[in-house]
Protein backbone atom coordinates (compact mmCIF):
# COMPACT_ATOMS: atom_id res chain seq x y z
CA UNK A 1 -5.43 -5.41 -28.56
CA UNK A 2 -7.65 -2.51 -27.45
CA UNK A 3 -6.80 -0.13 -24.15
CA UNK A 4 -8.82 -1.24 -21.34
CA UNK A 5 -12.01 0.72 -19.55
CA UNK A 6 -10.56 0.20 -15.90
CA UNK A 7 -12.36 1.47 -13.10
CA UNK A 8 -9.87 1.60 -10.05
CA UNK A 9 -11.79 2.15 -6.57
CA UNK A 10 -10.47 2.49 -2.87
CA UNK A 11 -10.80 4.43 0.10
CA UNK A 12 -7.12 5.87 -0.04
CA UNK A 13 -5.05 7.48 -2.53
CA UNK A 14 -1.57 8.97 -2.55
CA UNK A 15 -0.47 11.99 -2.34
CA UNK A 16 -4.49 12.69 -1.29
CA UNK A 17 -5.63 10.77 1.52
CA UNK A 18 -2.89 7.77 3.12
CA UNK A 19 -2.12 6.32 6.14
CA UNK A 20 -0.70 2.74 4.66
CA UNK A 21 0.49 1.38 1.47
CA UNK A 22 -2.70 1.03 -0.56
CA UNK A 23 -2.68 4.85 -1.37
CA UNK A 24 1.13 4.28 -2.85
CA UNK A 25 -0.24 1.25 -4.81
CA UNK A 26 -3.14 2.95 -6.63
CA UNK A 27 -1.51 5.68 -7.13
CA UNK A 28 1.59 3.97 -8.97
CA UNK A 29 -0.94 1.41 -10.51
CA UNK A 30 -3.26 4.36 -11.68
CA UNK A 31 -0.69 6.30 -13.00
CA UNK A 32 1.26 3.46 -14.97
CA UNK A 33 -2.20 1.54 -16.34
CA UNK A 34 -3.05 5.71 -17.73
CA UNK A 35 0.40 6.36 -19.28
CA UNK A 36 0.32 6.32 -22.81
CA UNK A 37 2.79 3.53 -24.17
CA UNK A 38 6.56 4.58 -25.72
CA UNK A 39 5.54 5.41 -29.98
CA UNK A 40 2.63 7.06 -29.28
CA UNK A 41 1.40 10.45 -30.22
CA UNK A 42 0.26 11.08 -26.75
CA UNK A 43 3.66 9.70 -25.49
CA UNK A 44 6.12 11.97 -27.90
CA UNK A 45 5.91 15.01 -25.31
CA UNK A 46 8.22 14.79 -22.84
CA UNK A 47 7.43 12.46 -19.72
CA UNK A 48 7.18 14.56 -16.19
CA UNK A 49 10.44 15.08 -14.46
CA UNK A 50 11.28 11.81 -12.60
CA UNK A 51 8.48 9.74 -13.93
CA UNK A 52 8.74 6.58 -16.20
CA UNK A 53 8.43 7.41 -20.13
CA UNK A 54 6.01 4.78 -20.64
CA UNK A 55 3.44 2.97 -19.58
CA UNK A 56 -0.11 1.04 -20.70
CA UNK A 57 -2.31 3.33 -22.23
CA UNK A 58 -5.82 2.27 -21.08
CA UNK A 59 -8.84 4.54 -20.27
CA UNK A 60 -8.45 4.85 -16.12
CA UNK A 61 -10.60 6.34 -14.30
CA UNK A 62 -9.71 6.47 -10.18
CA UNK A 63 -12.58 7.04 -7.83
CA UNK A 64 -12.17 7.83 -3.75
CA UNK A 65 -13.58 9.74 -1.49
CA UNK A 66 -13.22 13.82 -1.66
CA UNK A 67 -12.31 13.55 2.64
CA UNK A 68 -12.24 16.85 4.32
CA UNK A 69 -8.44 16.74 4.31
CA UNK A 70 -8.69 16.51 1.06
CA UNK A 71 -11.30 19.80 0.32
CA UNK A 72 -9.62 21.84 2.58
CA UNK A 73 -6.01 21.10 0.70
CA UNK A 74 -7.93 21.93 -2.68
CA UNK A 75 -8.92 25.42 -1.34
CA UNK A 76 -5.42 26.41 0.02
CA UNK A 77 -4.40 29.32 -2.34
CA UNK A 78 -0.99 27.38 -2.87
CA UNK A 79 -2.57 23.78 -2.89
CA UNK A 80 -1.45 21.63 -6.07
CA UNK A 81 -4.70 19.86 -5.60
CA UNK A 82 -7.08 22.43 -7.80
CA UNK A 83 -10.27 20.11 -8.30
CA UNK A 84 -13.40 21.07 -10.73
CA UNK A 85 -16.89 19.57 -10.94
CA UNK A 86 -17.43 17.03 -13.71
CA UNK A 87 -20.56 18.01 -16.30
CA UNK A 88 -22.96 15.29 -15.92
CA UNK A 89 -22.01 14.14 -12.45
CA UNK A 90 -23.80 17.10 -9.77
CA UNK A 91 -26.47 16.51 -7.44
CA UNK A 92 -27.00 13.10 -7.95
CA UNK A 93 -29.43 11.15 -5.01
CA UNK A 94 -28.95 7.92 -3.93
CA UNK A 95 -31.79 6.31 -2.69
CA UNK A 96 -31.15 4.38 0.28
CA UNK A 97 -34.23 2.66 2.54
CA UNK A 98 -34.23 5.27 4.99
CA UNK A 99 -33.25 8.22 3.32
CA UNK A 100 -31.52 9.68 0.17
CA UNK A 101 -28.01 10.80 -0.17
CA UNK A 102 -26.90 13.27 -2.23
CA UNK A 103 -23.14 13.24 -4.05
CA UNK A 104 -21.24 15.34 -6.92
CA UNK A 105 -18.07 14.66 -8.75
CA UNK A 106 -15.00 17.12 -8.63
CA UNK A 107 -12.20 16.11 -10.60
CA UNK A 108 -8.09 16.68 -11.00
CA UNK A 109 -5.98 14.73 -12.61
CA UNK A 110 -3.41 12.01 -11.13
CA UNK A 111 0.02 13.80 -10.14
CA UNK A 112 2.47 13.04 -13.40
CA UNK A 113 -0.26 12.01 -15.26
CA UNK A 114 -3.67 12.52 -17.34
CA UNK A 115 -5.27 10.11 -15.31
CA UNK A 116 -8.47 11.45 -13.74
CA UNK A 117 -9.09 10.93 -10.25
CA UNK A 118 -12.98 10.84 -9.50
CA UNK A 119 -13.64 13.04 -6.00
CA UNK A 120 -16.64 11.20 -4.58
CA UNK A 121 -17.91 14.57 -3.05
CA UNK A 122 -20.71 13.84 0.35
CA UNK A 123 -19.85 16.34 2.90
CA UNK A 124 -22.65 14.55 4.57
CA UNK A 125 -20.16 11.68 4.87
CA UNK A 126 -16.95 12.48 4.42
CA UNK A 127 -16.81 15.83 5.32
CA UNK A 128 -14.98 14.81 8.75
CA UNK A 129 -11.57 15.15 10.22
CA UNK A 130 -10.29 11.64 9.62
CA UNK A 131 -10.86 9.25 6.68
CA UNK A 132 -12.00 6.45 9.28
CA UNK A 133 -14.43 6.68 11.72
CA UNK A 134 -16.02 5.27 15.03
CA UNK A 135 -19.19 7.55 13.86
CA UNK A 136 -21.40 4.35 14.07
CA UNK A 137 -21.98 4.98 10.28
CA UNK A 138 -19.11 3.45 8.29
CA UNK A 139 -21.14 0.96 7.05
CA UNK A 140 -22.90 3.35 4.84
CA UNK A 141 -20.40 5.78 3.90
CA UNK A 142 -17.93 3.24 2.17
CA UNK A 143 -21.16 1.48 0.81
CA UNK A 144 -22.26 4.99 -0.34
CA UNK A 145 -18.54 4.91 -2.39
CA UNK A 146 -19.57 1.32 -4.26
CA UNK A 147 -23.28 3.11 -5.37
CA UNK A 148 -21.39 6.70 -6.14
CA UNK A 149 -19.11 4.45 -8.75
CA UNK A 150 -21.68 2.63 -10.50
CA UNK A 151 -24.01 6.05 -10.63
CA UNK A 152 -21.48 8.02 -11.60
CA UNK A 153 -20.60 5.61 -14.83
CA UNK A 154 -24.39 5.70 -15.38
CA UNK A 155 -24.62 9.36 -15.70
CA UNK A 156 -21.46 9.14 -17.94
CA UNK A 157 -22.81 6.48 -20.13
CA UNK A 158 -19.12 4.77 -19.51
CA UNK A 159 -19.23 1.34 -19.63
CA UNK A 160 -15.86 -0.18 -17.83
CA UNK A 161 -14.37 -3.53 -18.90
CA UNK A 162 -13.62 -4.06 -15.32
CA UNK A 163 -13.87 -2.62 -11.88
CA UNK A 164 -10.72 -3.11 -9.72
CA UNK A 165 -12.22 -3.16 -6.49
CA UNK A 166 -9.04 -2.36 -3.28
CA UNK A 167 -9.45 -4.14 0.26
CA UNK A 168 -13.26 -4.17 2.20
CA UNK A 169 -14.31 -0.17 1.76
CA UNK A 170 -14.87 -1.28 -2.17
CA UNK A 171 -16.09 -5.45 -1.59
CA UNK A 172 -19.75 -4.45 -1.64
CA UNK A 173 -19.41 -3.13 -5.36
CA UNK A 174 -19.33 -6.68 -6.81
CA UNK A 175 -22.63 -7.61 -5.03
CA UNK A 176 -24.51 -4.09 -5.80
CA UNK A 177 -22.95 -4.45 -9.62
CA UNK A 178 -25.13 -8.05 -9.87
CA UNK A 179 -28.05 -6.91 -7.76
CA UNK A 180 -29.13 -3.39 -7.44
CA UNK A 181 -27.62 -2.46 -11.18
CA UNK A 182 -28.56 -5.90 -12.83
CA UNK A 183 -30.93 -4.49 -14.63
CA UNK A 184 -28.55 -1.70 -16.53
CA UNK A 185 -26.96 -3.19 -19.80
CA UNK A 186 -24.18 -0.25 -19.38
CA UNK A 187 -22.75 -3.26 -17.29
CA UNK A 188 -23.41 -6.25 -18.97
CA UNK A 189 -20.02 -7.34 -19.63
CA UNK A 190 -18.40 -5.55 -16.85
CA UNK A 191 -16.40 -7.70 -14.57
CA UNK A 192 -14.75 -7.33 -10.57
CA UNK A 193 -11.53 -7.83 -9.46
CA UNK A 194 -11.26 -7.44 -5.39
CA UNK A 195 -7.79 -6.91 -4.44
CA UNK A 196 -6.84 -7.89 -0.63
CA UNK A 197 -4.41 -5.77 0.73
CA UNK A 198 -4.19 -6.74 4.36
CA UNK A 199 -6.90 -9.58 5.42
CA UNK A 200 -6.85 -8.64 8.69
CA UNK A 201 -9.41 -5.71 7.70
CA UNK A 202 -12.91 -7.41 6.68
CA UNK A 203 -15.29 -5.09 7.94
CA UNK A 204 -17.38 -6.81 9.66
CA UNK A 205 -20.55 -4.98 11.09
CA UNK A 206 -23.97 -5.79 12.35
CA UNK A 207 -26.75 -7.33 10.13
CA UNK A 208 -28.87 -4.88 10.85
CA UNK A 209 -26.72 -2.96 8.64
CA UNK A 210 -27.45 -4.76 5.26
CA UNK A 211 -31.01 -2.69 5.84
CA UNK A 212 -29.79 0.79 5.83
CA UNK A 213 -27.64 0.33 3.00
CA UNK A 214 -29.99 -1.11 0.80
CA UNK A 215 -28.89 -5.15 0.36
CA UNK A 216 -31.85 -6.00 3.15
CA UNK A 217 -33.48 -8.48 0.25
CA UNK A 218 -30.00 -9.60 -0.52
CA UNK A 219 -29.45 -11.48 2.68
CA UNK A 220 -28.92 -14.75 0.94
CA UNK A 221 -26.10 -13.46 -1.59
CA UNK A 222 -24.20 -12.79 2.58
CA UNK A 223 -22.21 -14.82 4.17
CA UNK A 224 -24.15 -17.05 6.26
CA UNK A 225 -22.12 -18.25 8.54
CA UNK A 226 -21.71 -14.51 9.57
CA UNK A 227 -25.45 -13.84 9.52
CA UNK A 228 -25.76 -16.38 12.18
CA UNK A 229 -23.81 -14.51 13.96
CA UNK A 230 -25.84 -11.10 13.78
CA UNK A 231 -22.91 -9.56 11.32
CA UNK A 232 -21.81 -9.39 7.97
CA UNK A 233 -18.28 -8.60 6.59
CA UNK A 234 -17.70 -6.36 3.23
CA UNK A 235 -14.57 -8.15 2.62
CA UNK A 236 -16.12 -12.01 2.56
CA UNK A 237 -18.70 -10.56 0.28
CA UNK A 238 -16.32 -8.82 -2.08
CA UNK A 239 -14.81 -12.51 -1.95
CA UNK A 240 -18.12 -14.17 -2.65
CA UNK A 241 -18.98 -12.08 -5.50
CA UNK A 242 -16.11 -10.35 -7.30
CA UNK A 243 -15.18 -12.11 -10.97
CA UNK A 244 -11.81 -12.85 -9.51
CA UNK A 245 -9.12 -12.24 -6.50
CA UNK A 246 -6.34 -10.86 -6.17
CA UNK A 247 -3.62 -10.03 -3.66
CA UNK A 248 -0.35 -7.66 -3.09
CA UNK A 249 2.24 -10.95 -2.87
CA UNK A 250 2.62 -14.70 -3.96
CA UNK A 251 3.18 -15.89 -1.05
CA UNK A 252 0.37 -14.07 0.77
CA UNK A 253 -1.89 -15.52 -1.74
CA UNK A 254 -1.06 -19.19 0.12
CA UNK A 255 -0.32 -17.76 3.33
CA UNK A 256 -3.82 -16.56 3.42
CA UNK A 257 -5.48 -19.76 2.65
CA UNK A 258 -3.85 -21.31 5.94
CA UNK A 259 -5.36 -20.87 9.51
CA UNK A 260 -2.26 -19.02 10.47
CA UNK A 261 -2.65 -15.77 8.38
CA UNK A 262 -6.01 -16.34 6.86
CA UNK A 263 -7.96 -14.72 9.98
CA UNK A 264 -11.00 -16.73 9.60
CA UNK A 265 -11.43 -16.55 6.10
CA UNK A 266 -9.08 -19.34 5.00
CA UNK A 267 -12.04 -21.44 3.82
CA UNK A 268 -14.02 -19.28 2.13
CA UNK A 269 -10.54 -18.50 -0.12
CA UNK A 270 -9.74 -21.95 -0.35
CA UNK A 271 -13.25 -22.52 -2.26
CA UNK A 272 -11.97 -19.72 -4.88
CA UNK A 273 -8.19 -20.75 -4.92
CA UNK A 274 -8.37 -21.03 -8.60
CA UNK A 275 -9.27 -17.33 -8.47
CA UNK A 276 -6.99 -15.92 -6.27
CA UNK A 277 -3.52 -14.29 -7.81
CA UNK A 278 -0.87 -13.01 -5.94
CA UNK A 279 0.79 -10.16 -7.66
CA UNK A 280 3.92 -7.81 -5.76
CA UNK A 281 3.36 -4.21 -5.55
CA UNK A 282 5.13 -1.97 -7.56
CA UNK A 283 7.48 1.00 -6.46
CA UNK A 284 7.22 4.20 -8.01
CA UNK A 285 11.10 4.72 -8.81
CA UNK A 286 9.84 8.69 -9.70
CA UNK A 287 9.42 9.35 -5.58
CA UNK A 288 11.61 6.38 -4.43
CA UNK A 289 15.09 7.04 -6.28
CA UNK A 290 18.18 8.39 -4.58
CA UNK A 291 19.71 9.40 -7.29
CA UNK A 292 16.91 11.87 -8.21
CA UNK A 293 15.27 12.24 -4.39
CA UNK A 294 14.32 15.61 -4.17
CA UNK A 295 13.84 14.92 -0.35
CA UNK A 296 17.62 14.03 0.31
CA UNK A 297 20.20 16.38 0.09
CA UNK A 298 22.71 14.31 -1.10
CA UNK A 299 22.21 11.55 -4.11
CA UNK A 300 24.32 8.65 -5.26
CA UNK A 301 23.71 5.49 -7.06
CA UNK A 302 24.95 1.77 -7.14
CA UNK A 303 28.07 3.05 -9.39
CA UNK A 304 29.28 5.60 -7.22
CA UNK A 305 27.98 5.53 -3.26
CA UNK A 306 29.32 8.42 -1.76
CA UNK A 307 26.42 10.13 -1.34
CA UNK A 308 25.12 7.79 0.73
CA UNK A 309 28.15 8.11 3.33
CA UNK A 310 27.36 11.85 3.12
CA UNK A 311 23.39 10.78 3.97
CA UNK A 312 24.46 8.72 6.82
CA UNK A 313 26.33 11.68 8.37
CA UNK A 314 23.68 13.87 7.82
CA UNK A 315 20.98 11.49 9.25
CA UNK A 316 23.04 11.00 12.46
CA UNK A 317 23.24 14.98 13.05
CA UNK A 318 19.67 15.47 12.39
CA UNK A 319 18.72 12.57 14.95
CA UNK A 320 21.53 14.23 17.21
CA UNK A 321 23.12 11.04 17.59
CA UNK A 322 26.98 10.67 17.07
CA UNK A 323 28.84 9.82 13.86
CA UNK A 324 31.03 7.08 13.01
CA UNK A 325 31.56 5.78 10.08
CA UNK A 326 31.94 2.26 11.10
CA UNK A 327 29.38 1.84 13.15
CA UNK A 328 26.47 0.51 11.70
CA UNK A 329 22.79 2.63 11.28
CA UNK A 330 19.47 0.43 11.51
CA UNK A 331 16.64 1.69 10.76
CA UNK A 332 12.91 1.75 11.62
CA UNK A 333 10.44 3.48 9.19
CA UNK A 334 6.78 1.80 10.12
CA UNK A 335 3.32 1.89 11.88
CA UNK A 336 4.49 0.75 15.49
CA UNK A 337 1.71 -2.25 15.53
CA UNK A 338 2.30 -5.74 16.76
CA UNK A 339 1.67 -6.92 13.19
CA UNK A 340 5.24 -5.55 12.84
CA UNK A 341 6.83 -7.58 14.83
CA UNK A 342 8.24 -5.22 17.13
CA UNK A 343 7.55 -7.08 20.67
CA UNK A 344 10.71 -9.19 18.74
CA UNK A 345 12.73 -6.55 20.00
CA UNK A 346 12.74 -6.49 23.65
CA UNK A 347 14.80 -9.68 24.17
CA UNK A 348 17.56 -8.76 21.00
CA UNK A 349 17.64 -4.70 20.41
CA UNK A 350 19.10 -4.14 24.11
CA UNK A 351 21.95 -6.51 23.84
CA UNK A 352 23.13 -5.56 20.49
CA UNK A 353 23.12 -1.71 21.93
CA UNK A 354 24.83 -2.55 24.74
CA UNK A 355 27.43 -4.88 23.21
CA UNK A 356 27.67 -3.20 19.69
CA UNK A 357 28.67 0.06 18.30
CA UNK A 358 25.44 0.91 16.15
CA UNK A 359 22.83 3.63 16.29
CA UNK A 360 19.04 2.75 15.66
CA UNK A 361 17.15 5.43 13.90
CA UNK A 362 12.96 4.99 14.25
CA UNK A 363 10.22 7.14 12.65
CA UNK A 364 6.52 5.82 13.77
CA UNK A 365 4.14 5.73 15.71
CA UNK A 366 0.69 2.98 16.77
CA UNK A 367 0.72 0.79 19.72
CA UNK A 368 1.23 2.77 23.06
CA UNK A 369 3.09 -0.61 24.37
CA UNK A 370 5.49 0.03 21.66
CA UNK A 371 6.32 3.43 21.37
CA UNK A 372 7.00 3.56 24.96
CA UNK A 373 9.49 0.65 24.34
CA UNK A 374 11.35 2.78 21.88
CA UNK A 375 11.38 5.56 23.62
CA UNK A 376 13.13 3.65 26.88
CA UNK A 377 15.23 2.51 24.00
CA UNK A 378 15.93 6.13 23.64
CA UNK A 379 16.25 6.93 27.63
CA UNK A 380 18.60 4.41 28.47
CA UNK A 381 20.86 4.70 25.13
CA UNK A 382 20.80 8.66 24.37
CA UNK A 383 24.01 8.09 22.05
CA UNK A 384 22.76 5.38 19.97
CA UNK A 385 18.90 5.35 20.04
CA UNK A 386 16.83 8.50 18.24
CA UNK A 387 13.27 8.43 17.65
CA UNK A 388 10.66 10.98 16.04
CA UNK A 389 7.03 9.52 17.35
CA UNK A 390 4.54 10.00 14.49
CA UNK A 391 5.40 10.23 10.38
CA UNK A 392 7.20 13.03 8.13
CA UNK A 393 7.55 11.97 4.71
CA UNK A 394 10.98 13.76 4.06
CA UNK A 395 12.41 11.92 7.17
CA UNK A 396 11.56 8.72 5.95
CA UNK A 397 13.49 8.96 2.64
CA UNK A 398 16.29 10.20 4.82
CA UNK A 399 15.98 7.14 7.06
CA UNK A 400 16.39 4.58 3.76
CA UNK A 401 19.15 6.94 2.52
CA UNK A 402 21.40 6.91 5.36
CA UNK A 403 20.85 3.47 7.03
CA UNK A 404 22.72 1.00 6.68
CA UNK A 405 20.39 -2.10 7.76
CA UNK A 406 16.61 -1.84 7.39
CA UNK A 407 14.65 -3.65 9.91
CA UNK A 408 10.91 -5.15 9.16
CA UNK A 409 10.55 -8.50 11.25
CA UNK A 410 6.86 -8.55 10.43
CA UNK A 411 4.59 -11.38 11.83
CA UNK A 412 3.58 -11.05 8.99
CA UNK A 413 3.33 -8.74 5.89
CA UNK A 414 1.05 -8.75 2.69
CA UNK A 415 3.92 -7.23 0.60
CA UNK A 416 5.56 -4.27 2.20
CA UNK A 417 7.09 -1.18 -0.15
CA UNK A 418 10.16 -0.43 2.62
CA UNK A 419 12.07 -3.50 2.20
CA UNK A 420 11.67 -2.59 -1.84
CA UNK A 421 12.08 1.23 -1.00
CA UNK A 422 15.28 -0.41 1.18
CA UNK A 423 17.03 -2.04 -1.67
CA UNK A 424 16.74 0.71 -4.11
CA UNK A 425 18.79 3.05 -1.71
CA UNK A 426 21.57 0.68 -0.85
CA UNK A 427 19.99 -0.33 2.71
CA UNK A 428 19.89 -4.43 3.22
CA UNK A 429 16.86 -5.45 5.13
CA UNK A 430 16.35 -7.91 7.79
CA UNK A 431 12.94 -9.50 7.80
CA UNK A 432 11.12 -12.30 8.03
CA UNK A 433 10.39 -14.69 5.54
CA UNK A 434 6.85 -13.99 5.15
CA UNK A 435 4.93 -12.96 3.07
CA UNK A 436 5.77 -10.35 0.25
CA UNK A 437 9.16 -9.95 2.23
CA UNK A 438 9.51 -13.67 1.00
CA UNK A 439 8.92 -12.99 -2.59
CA UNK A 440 11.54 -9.81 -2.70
CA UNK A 441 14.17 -10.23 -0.63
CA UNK A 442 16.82 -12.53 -1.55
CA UNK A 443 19.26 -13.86 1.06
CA UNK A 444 22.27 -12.99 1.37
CA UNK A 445 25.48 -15.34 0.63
CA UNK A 446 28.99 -14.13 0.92
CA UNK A 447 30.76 -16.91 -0.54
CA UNK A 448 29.15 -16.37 -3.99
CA UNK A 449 28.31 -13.13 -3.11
CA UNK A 450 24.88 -13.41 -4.29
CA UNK A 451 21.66 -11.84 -2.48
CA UNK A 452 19.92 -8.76 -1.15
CA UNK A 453 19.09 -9.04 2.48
CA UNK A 454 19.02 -11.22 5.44
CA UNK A 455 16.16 -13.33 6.22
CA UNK A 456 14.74 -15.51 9.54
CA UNK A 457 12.00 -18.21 9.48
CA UNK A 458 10.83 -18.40 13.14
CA UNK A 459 8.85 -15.72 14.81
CA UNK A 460 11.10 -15.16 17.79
CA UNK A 461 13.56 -12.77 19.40
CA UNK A 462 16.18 -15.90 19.26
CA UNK A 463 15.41 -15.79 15.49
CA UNK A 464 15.74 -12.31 14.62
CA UNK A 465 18.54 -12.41 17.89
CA UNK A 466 20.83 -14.84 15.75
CA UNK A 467 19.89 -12.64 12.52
CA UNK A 468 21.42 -9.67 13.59
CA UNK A 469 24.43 -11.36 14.56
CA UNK A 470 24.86 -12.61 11.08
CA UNK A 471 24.70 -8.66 10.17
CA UNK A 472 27.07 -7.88 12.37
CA UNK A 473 29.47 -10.21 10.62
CA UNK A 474 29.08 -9.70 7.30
CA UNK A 475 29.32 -5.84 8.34
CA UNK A 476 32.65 -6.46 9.38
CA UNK A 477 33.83 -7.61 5.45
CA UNK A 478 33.09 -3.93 3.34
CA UNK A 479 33.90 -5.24 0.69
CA UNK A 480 31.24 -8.06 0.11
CA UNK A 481 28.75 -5.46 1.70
CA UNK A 482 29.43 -3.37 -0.97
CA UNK A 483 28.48 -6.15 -3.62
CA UNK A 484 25.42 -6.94 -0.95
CA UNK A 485 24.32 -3.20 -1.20
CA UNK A 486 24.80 -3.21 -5.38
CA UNK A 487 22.76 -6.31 -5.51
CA UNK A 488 19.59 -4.58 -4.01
CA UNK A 489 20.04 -1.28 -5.67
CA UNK A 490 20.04 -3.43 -9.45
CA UNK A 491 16.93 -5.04 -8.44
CA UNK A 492 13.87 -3.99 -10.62
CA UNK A 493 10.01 -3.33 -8.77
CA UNK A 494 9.04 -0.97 -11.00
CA UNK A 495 5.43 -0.29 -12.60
CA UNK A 496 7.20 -0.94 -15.24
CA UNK A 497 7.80 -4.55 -14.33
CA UNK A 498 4.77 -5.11 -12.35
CA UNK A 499 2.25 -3.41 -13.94
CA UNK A 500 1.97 -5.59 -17.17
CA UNK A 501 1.49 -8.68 -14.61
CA UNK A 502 -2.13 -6.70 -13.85
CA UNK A 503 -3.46 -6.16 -17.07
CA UNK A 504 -2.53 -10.00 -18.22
CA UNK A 505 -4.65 -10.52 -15.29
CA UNK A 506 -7.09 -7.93 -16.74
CA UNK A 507 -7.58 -9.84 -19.89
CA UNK A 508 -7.53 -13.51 -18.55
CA UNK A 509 -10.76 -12.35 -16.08
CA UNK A 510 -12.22 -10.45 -19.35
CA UNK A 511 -11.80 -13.59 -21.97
CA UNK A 512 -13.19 -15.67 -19.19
């Protein structure tokens, strides 16, 4: 079978612009789907240090934003990030009712891999602090993303097999693609796939809206239920139009077809159930490996875990907590948001801390509620509680290294990457069973010593209470918590694994 024209699309992208797992997912899914396969000529030089040695092979092409964050790393003398303009992509005006906007292309290729990225470049509308705004304007600057794609790939003359649209910055593209671009036969055969990431972001904004940004005659292709209301939502129209759905877990892809986690858009998926997929994220074992980390100072692996003993010391000192050995380290590496689960806390943290010998170790920040809890955590138990409000990349692979327990009692949680991240460095997670926490963590049983982490059902502090007991007691027996921690660390979330589940969806949505 021939490689695949893929056109990925989202507002975020690792190590560019991030705040939340989508920008780890394209960039893993970008760089695996680009990878030229193990026999090729392209594949006999050696792979990158710490990447995977193989890999799809199919023409990628990544397109996001070029964010001032972003512009301002590429001009640093020492910045990695060295981006060009792309012949045949400059000054290009996109005609919107009320005015025109004008975008170039800069490119650079994918870290660890030939893979293109596609710099959507309109200081005009991205050339501000923060990749989200309260500008009054976001409307048209992630609509302005959709029409720089589908421009861009006119210039080019490239004709993509399929656009894989990511959460609701991209779900206009599906709509503009049979609408505003109809007429271009570049795209005759082209087909959508909207991936939902996290349903509770639809973006939702007022009708008036659909006028500036060009779909004013395409008020019946909107949902109308909304327009009744005086808005419109990009996500519900990505739903409505895209060739087919996807999502980041199996069991989101039901969960979010219920009232309960479907956030108002339960029926609208239920009509297109036979189009919705749930697929699990991959990890990127390259970045996420302690035996290779370059961000820990000490490695190990399932065969020999000393080095993690030797992280768990080092973790403590850095947190300026005390060390001992036998007292267990949770951690906490996570946006402090109630969809988190952290309000779970209040009535079962405190009287493990007071009756236990542990030490909690938390790297986040959100919620103002909840990182004042924490940090009361950290008033009242100075010994066993450290916190660092806000997010450093090195200290959250130190945080996975040298836990023990992971905890992630989400209310609820498309798929997660720590409880994955978790298992590959020898760190059992709690969670709930929700989710893509459902659908990769197994539970553990110590008479046939079989699973990877401890689960709860109900969403209460009894629950999660009566959870952590259970950890306590099994913490007690080393030697089945060794065989709990090897069990994790031999699980498999690689590209590797995951990424062939995407392009079988690829070509089922293409023979369609």
């Amino acid at each position: 079978m021939r490689p695949l024209r893929i056109c990925l699309v989202a507002s975020e992208l690792a190590p560019f612009a991030k705040t939340g797992g989508l920008a780890d997912v394209l960039l893993g899914l970008g760089r695996w789907l680009g990878r030229k396969p193990k026999g090729s000529a392209a594949a006999a030089a050696a792979p990158p240090a710490g990447a995977p040695s193989a890999g799809a092979g199919h023409d990628v092409r990544v397109f996001v934003p070029f964010y001032k964050r972003i512009a301002d790393s590429a001009l640093k003398a020492d910045s990695a990030l060295k981006t060009v303009p792309l012949p045949g992509a400059q000054n290009i005006d996109v005609r919107f009712p009320q005015r025109s906007i004008r975008f170039s292309i800069r490119v650079a290729p994918l870290p660890q891999s030939d893979v293109l990225v596609h710099f959507v470049d309109c200081p005009e509308l991205y050339g501000r602090p923060e990749i989200y705004t309260n500008e009054g304007d976001e409307a048209l600057r992630f609509a302005m993303l959709s029409r720089a794609v589908l421009e861009t790939c006119q210039r080019l003359q490239w004709s993509p097999d399929l656009v894989h649209c990511n959460d609701w910055h991209t779900g206009l593209l599906p709509l503009y693609l049979r609408t505003v671009y109809a007429w271009d036969r570049l795209f005759a055969n082209t087909k959508t796939l909207l991936s939902i990431h996290n349903i509770g972001y639809q973006g939702f904004f007022p009708e008036s809206q659909l006028d500036t940004i060009g779909l004013g005659d395409q008020r019946a292709h909107v949902h109308h239920g909304d327009l009744r209301n005086g808005t419109f939502s990009f996500l519900k129209t990505g739903v409505l139009h895209a060739t087919r759905l996807s999502t980041v877990s199996i069991t989101y892809a039901k969960e979010i077809q219920t009232s309960e986690y479907g956030m108002g858009m339960e029926e609208l998926l239920r009509t297109r159930s036979q189009d919705l997929l749930g697929i699990v994220n991959g990890v990127d074992y390259g970045e996420w490996n302690p035996s290779s980390d370059p961000l820990i100072p000490h490695h190990f692996d399932a065969n020999n875990l000393a080095g993690k003993s030797r992280m768990k010391a080092a973790l403590l000192s850095r947190m300026q907590l005390p060390h001992d050995p036998r007292a267990p380290v949770f951690g906490v590496v996570s946006r402090l948001t109630a969809q988190k689960g952290f309000e779970l806390f209040a009535d079962s943290i405190p009287v493990f801390l007071q009756r236990e010998d542990m030490r909690l170790c938390v790297l986040g920040s959100g919620e103002s509620e909840h990182e004042k809890y924490f940090q009361w955590l950290r008033d009242t138990w100075p010994k066993k509680v450290g916190i660092y409000r806000g997010f450093q990349e090195e200290l959250a692979h130190w945080i996975e290294a040298g836990s023990d327990v992971f905890l992630m009692p989400s209310r609820f949680e498309p798929c997660g990457l720590n409880q994955m991240y978790s298992l590959r460095y020898g760190t059992p997670p709690v969670v709930r069973r929700t989710g893509g926490l459902a659908d990769t963590v197994e539970p553990w049983n110590p008479t046939t010593q079989t699973g990877t982490g401890f689960l709860f059902d109900e969403y209460s502090s009894q629950a999660l209470a009566g959870t952590l007991d259970w950890v306590f007691r099994n913490w007690r027996d080393q030697r089945g918590w060794q065989q709990l921690i090897k069990n994790g660390m031999q699980r498999d979330f690689s590209w590797e694994r995951q990424g062939p589940e995407y392009v079988a969806l690829y070509r089922s949505i293409l023979g369609a």
